[in-house]
Protein backbone atom coordinates (compact mmCIF):
# COMPACT_ATOMS: atom_id res chain seq x y z
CA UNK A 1 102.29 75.49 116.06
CA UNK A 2 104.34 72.57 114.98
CA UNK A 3 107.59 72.46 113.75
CA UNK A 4 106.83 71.41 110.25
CA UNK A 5 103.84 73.85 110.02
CA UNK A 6 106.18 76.78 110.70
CA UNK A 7 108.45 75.70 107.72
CA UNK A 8 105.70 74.81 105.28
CA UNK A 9 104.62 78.45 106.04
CA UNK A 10 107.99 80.32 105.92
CA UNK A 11 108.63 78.42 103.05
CA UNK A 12 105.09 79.44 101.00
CA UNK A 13 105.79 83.60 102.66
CA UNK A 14 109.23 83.54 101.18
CA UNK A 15 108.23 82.57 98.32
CA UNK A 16 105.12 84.29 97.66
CA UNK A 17 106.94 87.48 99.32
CA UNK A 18 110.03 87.16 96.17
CA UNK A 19 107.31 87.28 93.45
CA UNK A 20 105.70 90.27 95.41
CA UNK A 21 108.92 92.00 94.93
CA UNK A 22 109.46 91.48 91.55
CA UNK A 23 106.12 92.46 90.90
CA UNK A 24 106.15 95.95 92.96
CA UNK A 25 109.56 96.53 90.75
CA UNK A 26 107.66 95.83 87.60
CA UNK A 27 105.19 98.41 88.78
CA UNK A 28 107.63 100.83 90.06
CA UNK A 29 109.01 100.76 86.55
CA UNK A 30 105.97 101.26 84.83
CA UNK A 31 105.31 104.30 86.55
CA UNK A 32 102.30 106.54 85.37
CA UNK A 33 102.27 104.68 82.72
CA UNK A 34 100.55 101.51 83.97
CA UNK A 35 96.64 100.63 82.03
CA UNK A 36 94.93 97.65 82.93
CA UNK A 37 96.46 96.08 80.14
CA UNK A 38 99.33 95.74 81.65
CA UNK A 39 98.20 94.68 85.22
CA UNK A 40 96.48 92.08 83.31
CA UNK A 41 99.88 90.65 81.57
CA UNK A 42 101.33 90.67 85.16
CA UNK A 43 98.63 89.12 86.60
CA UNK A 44 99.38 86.32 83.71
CA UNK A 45 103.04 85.72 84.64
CA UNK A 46 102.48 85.58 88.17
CA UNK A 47 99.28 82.77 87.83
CA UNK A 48 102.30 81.10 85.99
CA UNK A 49 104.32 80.61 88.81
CA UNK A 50 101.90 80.49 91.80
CA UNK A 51 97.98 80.42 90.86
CA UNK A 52 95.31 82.27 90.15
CA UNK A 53 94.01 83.65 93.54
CA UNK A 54 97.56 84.19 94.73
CA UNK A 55 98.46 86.15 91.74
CA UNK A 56 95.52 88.71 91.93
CA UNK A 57 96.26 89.18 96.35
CA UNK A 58 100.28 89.58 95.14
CA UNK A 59 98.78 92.44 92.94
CA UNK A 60 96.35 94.34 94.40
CA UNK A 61 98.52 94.21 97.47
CA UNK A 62 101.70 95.82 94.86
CA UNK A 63 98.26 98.49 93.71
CA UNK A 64 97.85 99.63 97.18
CA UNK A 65 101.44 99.68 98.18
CA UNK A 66 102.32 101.81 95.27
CA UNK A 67 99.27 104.22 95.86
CA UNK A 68 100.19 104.51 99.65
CA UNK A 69 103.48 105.74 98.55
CA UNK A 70 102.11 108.16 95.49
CA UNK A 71 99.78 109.49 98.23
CA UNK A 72 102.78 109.81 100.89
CA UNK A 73 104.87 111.46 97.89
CA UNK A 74 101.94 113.89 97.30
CA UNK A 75 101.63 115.07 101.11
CA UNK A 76 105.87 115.75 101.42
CA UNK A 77 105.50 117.63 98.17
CA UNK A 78 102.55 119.86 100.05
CA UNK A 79 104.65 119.84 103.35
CA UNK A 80 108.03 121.29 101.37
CA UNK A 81 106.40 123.98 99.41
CA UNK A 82 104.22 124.87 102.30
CA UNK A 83 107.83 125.03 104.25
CA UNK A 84 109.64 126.83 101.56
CA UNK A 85 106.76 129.88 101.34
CA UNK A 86 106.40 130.34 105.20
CA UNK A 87 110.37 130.52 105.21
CA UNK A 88 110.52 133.01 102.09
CA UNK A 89 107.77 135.17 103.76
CA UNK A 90 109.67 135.48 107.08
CA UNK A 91 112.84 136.14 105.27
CA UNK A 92 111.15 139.11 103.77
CA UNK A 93 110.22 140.30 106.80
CA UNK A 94 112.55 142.72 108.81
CA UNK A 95 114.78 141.44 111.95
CA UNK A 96 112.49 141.43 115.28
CA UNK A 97 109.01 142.75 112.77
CA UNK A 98 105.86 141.19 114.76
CA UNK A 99 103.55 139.25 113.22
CA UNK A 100 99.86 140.13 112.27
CA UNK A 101 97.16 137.65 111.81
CA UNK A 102 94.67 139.60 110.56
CA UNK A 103 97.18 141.26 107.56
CA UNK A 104 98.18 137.54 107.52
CA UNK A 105 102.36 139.14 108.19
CA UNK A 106 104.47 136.39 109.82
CA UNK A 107 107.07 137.46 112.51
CA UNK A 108 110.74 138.43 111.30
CA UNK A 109 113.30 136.40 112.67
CA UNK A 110 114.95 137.66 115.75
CA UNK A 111 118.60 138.03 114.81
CA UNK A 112 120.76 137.91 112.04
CA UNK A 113 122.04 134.22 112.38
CA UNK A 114 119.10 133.06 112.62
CA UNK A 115 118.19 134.91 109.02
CA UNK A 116 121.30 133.36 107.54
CA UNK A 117 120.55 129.64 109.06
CA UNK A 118 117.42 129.90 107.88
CA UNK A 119 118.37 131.40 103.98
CA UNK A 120 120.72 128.20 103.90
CA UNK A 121 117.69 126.16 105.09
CA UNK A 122 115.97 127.73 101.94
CA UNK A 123 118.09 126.48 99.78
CA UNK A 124 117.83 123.02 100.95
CA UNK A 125 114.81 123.01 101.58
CA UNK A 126 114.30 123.91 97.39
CA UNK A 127 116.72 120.99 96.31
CA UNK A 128 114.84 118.64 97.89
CA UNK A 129 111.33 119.94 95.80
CA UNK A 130 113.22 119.84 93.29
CA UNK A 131 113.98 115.72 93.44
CA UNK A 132 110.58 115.40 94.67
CA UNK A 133 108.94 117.32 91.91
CA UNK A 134 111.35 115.20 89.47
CA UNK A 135 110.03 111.99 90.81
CA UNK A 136 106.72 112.83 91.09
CA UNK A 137 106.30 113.95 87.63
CA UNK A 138 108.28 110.75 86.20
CA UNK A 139 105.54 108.52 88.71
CA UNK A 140 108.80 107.36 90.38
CA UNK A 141 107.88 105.88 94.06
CA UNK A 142 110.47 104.75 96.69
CA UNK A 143 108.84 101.50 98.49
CA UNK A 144 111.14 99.68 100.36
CA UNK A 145 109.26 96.17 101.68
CA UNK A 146 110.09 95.64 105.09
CA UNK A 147 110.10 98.60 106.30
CA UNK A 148 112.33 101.95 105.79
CA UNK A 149 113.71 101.51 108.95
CA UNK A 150 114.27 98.10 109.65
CA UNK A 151 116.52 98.11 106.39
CA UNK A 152 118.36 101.40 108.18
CA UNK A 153 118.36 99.20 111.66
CA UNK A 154 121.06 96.79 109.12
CA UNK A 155 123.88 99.79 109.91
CA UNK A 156 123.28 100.24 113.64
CA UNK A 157 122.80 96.77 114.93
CA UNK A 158 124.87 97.45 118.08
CA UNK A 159 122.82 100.59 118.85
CA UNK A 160 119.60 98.69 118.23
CA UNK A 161 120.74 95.86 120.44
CA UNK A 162 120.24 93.40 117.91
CA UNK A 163 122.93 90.58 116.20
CA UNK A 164 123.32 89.85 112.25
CA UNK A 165 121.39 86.91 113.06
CA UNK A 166 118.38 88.26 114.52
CA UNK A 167 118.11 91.40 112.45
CA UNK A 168 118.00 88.97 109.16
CA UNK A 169 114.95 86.50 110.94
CA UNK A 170 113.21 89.71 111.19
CA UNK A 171 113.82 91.18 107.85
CA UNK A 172 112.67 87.82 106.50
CA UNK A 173 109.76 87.72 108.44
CA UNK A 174 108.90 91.14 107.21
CA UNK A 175 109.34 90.16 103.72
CA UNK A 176 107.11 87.31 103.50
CA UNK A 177 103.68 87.06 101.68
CA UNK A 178 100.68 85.87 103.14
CA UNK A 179 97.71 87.45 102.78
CA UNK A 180 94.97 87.21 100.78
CA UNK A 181 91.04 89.07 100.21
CA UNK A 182 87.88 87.25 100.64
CA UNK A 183 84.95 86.56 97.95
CA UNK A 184 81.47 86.05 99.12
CA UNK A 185 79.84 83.18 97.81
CA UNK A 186 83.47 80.94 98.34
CA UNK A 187 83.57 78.57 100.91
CA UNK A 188 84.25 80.10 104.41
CA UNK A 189 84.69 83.43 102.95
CA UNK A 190 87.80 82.60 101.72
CA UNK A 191 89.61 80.20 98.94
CA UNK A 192 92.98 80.80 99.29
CA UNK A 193 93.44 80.76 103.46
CA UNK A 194 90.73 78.85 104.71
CA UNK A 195 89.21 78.79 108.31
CA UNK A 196 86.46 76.80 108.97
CA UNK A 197 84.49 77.54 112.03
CA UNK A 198 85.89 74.64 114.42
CA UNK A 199 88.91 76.84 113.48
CA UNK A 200 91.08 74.73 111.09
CA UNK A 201 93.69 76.28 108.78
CA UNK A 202 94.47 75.32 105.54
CA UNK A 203 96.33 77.06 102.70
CA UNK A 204 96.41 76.73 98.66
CA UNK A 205 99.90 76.40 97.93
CA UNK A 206 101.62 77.84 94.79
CA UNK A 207 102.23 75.18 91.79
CA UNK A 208 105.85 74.59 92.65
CA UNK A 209 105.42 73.46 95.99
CA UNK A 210 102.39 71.58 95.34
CA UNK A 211 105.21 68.70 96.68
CA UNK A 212 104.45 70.32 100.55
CA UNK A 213 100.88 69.72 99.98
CA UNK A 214 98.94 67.48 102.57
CA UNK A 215 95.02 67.99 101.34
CA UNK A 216 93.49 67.57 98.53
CA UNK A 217 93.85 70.18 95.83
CA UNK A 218 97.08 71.36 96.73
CA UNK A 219 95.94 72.64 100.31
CA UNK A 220 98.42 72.30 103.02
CA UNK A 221 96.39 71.71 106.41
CA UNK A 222 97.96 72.85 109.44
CA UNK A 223 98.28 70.79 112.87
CA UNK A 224 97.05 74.01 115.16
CA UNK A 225 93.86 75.48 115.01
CA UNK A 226 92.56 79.24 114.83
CA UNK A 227 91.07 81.24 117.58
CA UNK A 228 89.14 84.51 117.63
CA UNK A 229 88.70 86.66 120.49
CA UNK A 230 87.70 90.04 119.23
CA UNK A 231 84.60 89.69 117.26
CA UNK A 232 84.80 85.86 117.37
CA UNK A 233 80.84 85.57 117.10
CA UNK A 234 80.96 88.53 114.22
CA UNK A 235 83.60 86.49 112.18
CA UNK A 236 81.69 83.03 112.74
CA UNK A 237 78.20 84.66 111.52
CA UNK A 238 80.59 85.94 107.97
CA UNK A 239 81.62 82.43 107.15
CA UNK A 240 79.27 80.62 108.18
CA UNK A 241 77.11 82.76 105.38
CA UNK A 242 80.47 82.10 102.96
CA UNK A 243 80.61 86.26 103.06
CA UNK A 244 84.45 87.53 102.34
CA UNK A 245 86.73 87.46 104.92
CA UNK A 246 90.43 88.86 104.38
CA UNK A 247 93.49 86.84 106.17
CA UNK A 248 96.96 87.30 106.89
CA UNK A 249 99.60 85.39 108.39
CA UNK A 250 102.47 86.81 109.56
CA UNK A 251 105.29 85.67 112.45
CA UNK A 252 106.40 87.52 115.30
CA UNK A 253 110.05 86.52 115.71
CA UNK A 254 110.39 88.22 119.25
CA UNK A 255 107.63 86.04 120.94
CA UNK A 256 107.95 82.94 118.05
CA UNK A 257 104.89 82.95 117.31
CA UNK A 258 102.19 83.07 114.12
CA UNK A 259 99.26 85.03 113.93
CA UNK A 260 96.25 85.11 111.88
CA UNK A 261 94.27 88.61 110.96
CA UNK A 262 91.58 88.59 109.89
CA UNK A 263 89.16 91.81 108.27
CA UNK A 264 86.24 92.73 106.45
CA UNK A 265 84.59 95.74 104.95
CA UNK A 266 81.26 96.88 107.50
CA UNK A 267 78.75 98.75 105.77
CA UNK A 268 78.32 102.63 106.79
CA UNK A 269 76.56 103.38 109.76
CA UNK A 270 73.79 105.69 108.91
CA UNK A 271 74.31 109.55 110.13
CA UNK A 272 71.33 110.74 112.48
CA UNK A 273 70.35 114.08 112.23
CA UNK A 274 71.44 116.22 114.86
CA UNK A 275 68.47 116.97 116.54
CA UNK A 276 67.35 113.39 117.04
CA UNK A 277 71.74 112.92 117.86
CA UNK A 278 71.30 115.27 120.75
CA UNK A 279 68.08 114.59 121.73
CA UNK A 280 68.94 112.74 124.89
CA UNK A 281 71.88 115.08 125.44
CA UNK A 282 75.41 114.63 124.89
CA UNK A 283 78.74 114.02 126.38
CA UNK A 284 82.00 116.87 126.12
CA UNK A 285 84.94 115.57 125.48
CA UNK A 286 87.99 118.05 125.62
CA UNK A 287 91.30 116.15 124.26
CA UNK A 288 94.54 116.15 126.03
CA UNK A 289 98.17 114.62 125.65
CA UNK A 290 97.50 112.13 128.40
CA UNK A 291 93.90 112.30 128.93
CA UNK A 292 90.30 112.95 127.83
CA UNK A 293 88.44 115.23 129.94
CA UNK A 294 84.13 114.40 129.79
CA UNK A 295 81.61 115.79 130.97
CA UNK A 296 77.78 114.73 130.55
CA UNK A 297 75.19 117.73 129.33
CA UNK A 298 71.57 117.50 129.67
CA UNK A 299 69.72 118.59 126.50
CA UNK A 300 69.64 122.16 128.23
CA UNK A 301 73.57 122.15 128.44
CA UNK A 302 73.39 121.46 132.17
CA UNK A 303 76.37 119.47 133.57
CA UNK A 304 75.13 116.21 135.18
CA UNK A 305 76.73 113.89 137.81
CA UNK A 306 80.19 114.07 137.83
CA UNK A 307 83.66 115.03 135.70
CA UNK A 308 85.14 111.94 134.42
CA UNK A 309 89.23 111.55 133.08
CA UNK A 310 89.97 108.40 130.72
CA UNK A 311 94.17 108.55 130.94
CA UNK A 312 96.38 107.02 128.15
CA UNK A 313 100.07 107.31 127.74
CA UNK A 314 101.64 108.01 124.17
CA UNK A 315 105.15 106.33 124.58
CA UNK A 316 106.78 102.94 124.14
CA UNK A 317 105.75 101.38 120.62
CA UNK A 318 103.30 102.50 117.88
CA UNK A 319 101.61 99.40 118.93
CA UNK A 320 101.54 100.30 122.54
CA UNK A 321 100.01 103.73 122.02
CA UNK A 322 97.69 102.29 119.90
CA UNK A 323 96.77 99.99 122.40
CA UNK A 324 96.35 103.03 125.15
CA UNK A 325 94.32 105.33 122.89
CA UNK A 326 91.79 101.77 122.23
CA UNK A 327 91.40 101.36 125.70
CA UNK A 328 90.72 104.87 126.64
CA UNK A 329 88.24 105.39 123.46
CA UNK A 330 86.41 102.44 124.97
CA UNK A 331 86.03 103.61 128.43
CA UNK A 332 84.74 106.87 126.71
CA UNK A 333 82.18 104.86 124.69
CA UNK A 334 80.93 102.66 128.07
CA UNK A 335 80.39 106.25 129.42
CA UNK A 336 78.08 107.10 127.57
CA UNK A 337 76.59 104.38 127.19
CA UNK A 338 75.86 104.16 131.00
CA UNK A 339 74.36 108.05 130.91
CA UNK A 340 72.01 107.09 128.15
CA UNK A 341 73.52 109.79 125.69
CA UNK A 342 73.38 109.21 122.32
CA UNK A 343 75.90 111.82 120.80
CA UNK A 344 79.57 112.54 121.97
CA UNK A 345 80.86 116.41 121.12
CA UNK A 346 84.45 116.35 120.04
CA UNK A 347 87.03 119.24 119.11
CA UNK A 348 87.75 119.08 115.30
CA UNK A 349 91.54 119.30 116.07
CA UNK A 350 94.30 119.90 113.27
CA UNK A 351 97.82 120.30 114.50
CA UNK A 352 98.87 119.63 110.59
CA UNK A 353 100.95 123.65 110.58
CA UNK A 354 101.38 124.25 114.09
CA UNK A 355 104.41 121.75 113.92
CA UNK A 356 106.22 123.13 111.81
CA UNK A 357 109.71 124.88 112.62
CA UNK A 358 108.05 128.40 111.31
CA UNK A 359 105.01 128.36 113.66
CA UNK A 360 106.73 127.60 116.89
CA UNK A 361 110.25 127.57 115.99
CA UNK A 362 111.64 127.90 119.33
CA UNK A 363 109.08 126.39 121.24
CA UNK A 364 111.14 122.62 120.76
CA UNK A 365 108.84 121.04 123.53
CA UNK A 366 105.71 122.62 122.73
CA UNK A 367 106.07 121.10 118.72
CA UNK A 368 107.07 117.92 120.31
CA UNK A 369 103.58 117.62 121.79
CA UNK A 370 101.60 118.99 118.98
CA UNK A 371 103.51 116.56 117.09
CA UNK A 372 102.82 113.20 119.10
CA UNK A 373 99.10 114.92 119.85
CA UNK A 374 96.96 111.52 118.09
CA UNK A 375 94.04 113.95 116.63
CA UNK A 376 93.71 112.11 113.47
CA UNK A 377 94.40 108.21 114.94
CA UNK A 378 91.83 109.40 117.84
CA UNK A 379 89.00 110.68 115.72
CA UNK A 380 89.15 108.22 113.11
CA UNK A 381 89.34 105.58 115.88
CA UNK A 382 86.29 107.13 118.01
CA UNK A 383 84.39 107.03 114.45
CA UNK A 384 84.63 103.88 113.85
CA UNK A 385 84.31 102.40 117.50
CA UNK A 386 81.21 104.90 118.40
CA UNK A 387 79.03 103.11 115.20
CA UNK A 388 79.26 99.80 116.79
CA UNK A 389 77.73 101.31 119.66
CA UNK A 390 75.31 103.24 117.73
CA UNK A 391 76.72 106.36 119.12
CA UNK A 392 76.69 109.91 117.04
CA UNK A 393 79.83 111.64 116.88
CA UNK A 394 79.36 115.45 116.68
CA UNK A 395 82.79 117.86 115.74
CA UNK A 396 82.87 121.37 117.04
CA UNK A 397 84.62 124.25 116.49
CA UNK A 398 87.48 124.42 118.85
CA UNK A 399 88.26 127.95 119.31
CA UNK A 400 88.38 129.29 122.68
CA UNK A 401 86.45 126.46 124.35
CA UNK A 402 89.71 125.96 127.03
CA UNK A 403 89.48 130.02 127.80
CA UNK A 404 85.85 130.36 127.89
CA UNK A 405 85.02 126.90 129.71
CA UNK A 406 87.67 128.42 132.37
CA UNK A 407 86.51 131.29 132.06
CA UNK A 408 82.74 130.09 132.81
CA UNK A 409 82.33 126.88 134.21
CA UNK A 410 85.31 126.72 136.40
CA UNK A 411 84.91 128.24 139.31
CA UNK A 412 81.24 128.08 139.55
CA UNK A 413 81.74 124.20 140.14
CA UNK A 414 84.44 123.92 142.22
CA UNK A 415 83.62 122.54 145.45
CA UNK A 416 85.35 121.52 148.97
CA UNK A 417 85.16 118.42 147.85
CA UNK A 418 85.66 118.16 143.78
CA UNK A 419 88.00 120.48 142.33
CA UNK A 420 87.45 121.12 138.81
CA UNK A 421 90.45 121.30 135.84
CA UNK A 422 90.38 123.79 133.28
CA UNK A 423 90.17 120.51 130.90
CA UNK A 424 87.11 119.28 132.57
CA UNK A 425 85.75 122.94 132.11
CA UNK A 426 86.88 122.70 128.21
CA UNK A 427 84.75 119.87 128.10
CA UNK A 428 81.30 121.45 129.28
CA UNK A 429 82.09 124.33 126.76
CA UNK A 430 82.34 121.59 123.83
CA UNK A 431 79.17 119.77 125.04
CA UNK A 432 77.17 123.42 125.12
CA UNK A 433 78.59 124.20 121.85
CA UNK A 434 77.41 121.51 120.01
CA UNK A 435 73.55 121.59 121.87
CA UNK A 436 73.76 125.30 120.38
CA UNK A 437 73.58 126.80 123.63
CA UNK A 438 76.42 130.13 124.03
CA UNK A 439 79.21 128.51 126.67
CA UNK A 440 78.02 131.59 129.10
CA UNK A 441 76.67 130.07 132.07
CA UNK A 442 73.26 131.05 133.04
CA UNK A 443 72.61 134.36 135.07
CA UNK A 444 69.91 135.45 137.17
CA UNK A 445 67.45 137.91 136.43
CA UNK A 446 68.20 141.37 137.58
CA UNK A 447 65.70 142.73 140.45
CA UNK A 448 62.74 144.38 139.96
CA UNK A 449 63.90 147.46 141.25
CA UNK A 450 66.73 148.11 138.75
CA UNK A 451 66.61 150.11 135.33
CA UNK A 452 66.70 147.22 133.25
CA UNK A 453 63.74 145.54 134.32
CA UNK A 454 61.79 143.23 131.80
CA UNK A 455 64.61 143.38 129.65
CA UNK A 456 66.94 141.31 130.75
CA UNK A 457 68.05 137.79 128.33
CA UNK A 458 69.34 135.00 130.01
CA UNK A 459 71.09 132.57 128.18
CA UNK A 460 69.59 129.34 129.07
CA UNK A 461 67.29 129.80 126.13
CA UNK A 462 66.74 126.85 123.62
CA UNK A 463 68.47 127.01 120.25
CA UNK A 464 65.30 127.57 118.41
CA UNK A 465 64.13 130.64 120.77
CA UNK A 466 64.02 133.49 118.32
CA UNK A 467 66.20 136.49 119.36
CA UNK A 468 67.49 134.78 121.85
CA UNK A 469 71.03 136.26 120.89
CA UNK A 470 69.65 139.52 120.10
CA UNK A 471 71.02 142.67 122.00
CA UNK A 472 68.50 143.96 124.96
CA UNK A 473 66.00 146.35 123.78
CA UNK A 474 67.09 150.18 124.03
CA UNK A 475 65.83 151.72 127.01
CA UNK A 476 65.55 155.67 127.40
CA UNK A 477 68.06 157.41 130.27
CA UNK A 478 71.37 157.69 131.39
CA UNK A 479 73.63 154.73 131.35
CA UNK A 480 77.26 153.81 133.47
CA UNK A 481 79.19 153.62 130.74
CA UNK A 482 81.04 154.57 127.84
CA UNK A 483 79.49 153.74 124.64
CA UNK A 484 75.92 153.93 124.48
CA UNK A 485 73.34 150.86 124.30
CA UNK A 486 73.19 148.89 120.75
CA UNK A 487 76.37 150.89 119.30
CA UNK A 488 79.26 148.46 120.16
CA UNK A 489 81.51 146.72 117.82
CA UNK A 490 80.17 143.66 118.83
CA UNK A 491 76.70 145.08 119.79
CA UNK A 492 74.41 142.90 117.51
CA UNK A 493 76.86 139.69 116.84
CA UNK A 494 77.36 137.68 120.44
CA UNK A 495 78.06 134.95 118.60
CA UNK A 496 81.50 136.36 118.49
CA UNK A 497 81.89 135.14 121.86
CA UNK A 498 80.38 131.78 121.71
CA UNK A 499 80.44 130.80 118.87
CA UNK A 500 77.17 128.72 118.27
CA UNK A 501 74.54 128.71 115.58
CA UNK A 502 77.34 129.65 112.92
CA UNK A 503 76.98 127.58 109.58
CA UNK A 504 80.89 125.41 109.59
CA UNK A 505 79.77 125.16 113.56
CA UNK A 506 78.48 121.68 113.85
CA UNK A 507 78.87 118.61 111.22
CA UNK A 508 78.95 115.12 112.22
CA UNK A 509 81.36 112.40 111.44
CA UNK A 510 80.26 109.30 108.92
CA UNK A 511 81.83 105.90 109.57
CA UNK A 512 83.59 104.58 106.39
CA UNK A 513 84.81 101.06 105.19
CA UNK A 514 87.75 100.88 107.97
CA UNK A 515 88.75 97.55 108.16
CA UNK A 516 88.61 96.16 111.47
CA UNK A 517 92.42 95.00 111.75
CA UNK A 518 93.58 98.70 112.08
């Protein structure tokens, strides 16, 4: 990009990003109060002193800002109260009680300081509801734009490594406006930031620097021109049928450069029943820290050709782990496409309470992992990436699949030559669990010569075999052990050990309207 380019478009950002902030104060003060009347009247004094199109990006970009904040706001308030009753129920409890899951009784806390560190914790813990509460009720939402922590960064510059100078080129950067939605039926998608398909750049400039403006109608035309190459043909098909197309510029001041986003709004995939999902079998997937473990299952939950391990690494940036879990989802997705399944089994994962201090209190690495585990970036992410493949995404239960798979699976296919994980294991167990088969491996039939003859089930049976979980018929005589035929606990339920055929078992995952810059 050209020098005069770059200040025509810091120029129009900085301006367009002060009337954003005035305009996310105006709605910050409005609070719960706020009616469409009065977006309307802001809408007016902002057309004022930029234009139309402008005016209605600056905001429905101050709308969602606001909501993301409200909705932020909402989840602390559920995280503190959540905090404060686990912390009141252990306090209740007596020093070194054990827990009980099934009375629902949390462990006591182990000593004495630890009951008085946590009572002071309590009461903290209860001020801060209390502010929360206040600002929720009053519609009160902190937004800082820029970013909560680069504004923090301002204090610790020599920590960060960064001078005054720098610190303020990126704060300004951050601060700038540039971005605007698409209308179908517009030219190129898009009136207000323009790309044609040779990949020209213009941009409608706000009435009072109409002055800067070298195209007709107030357009500014930059020097450089635009290049796609993620979904370049995708993006050239949109406006090329003048169908909406969302832009945004914004500068990198580490590398110098501008870049130009650009998104639309895909139409949901349609869900395939699961039969016809699983019809061609289906591919485990066990999640990890570092890796996903898969496995491909024939339609009779056999494993076929070999375990497969798709590493990523979550440190260095948010855009770097991003970047890692990406590149590993689309490995996954290649994967399967190359063994001709048409589903992929997945864990339905929640980590949401098992970070918290209560739950593994102690345990400092252990929360640490749960913490950085990516369940909901990954499974949102698969989602979206599987329906452009025209993959099904199946979610399982996750309970006991790592045990059971070990348990199962493991041993059975270890070789010489191919040792097998306890993850790649987990994964077989998911793939069998969502085919409905138990995660039992099959057994042979008993001889001919033994007691039980005739009666014995295997569990290689189809999903739709009836009885096929049923207990083995009663047979008259002495037996080897201590509670007699069909009077266990568990005598008449097996699917207390696998797990498959119950009714929250099996649901599969919709694609919404994810944008494609996430």
């Amino acid at each position: 990009m050209s020098d005069a380019d770059a200040v025509v478009l810091a120029e129009v950002g900085m301006y367009l990003g002060s009337l954003a902030a005035g305009d996310l104060a105006e709605r910050s003060r409005q609070g719960r109060a706020h009616d469409a009347a009065g977006w309307a009247v802001r809408k007016r004094e902002l057309t004022g002193r930029s234009s139309a199109r402008w005016a209605g990006s600056i905001t429905k970009a101050t709308h969602d800002q606001w909501a993301l904040a409200r909705r932020g706001q909402a989840a602390h308030l559920a995280w503190l109260r959540g905090q404060i009753a686990s912390i009141e129920a252990r306090l209740a409890r007596p020093l070194g009680a054990k827990g009980d899951k099934r009375e629902g009784l949390l462990r006591g806390y182990a000593s004495r300081g630890e009951w008085h560190a946590k009572s002071r914790r309590l009461h903290t813990l209860k001020d801060r509801l209390m502010v929360v509460e206040a600002d929720w009720k009053a519609g009160r939402a902190r937004v800082v734009r820029g970013g909560k922590r680069l504004a923090n960064t301002r204090h610790y510059l020599q920590a960060a490594g960064l001078s005054e100078q720098v610190w303020r080129e990126r704060w300004r950067a951050e601060r700038m406006f540039l971005a605007a939605d698409g209308e179908s039926g517009k030219r190129f998608g898009n009136e207000t930031i323009r790309v044609t398909d040779t990949g020209r750049l213009s941009v409608k400039l706000p009435a009072p620097l109409a002055h800067l403006a070298n195209a007709p109608h107030g357009r500014y035309l930059l020097d450089a021109t635009v290049a796609f190459r993620h979904r370049g043909a995708e993006w050239c098909d949109r406006i090329t049928a003048n169908r909406a197309v969302a832009y945004r510029i914004h500068h990198d001041t580490a590398r110098g450069r501008w870049y130009v986003t650009a998104s639309w709004q895909r139409a949901a995939a349609p869900v395939l029943p699961l039969e016809a999902a699983l019809a061609r079998g289906v591919v485990g997937v066990d999640m990890n820290d570092d890796h996903l473990a898969a496995w491909h299952l024939d339609v009779h939950g056999n494993p076929v050709g070999e375990p497969q391990r798709f590493s990523y690494a979550l440190t260095g940036s948010t855009e770097h782990r991003d970047a890692q879990i990406r590149h590993a989802l689309t490995r996954l997705l290649h994967f399967a496409r190359r063994c001709g399944a048409a589903a992929i089994a997945l864990e339905d994962l929640d980590f949401t309470d098992s970070t918290s201090r209560e739950r593994y209190g102690r345990n400092k690495r252990f929360r640490r992992l749960l913490s950085r585990f990516p369940t909901a970036r990954l499974k949102a992410r698969l989602v979206s990436m599987a329906a452009e493949q025209d993959i099904a995404v199946v979610a399982v239960d996750p309970a006991y699949t790592s045990r059971w798979g070990a348990q199962n699976w493991q041993k059975p296919l270890t070789t010489p030559r191919r040792k097998i994980s306890r993850h790649d294991a987990a994964s077989i167990a998911v793939g069998r669990r969502a085919l409905g088969h138990p995660i039992r491996r099959r057994t042979a039939p008993p001889h001919p010569d033994q007691s039980d003859r005739g009666g014995h089930r295997t569990v290689q049976a189809r999903p739709d075999t009836r009885g096929r979980e049923g207990t083995r018929p009663h047979l008259p005589g002495p037996r080897a052990r201590c509670v007699p035929p069909g009077r266990g606990a568990k005598a008449g339920d097996q699917g207390a050990q696998h797990r498959s055929g119950h009714p929250a078992e099996q649901q599969s995952w919709q694609q919404g309207s994810l944008p494609l810059s996430l």
